[in-house]
Protein backbone atom coordinates (compact mmCIF):
# COMPACT_ATOMS: atom_id res chain seq x y z
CA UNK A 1 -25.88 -10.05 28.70
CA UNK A 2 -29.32 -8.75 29.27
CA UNK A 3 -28.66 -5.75 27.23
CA UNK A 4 -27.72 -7.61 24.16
CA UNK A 5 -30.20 -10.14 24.64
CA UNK A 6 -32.72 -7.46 24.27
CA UNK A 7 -31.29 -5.75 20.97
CA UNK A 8 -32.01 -9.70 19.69
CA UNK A 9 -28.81 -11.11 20.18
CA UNK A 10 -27.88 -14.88 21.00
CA UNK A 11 -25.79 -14.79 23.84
CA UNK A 12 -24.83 -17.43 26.16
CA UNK A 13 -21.52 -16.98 29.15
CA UNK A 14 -20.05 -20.44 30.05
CA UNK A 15 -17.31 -20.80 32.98
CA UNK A 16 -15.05 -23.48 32.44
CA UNK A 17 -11.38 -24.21 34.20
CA UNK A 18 -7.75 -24.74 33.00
CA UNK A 19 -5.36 -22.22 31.20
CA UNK A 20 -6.75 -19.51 30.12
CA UNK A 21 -6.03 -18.75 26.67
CA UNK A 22 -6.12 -22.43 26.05
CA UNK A 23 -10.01 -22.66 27.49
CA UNK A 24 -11.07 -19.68 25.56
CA UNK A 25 -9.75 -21.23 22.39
CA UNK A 26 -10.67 -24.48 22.78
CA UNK A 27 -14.40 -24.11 24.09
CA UNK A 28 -14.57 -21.54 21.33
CA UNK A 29 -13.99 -24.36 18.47
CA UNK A 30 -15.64 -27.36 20.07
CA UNK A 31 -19.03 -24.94 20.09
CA UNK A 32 -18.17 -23.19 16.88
CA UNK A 33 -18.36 -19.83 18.53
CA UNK A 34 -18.62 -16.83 15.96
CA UNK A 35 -17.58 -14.34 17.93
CA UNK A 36 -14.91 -14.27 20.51
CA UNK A 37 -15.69 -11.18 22.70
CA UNK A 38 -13.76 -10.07 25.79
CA UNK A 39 -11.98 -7.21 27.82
CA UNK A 40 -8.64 -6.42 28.21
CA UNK A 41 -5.92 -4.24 30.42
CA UNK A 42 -4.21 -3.22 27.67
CA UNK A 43 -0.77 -4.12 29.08
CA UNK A 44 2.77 -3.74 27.52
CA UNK A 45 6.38 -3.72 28.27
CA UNK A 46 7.30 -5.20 31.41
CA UNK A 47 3.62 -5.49 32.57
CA UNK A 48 2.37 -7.56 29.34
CA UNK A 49 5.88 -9.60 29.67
CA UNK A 50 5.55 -10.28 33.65
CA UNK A 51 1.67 -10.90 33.40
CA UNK A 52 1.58 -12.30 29.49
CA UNK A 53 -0.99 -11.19 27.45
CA UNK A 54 -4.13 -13.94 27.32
CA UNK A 55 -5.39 -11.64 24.72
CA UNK A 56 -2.61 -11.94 22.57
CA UNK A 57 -2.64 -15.59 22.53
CA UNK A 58 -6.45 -15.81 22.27
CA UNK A 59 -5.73 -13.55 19.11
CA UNK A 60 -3.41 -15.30 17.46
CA UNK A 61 -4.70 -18.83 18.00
CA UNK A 62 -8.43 -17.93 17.39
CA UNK A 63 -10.50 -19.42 14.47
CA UNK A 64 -12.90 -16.66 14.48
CA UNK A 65 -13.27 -12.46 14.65
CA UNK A 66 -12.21 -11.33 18.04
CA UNK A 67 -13.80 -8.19 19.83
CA UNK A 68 -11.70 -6.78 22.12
CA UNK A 69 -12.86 -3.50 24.54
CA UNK A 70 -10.21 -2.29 26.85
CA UNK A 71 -11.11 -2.19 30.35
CA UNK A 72 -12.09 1.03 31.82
CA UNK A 73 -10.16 2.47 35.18
């Protein structure tokens, strides 16, 4: 956050509680967010199916771009 903040970029972190997915998405359109970043495992098969994918959903249910960076080891 500091990092970007000092290339001149508006950014602001917010925790808030209840399904996943379903928080990103919603706190993302009640603020009119313009950019949905966030990390992922990069799951599939039986891991993405067991675990779900809160990606995925976030992706197909977002109103706005989506950055995604898979999560280093």
């Amino acid at each position: 956050q500091a990092e970007l903040r000092a290339e001149g970029l508006a950014v602001h972190r917010k925790v808030v509680e209840g399904p996943i997915a379903e928080s990103i998405l919603g706190f993302a359109e009640g603020q009119n967010i313009d950019l949905i970043v966030m990390s992922t495992h990069g799951r599939s098969g039986i891991g993405r199916w067991i675990y779900g994918s809160v990606a995925q959903k976030v992706l197909q249910g977002a109103k706005c771009p989506i950055l995604l960076i898979r999560a280093s080891e």
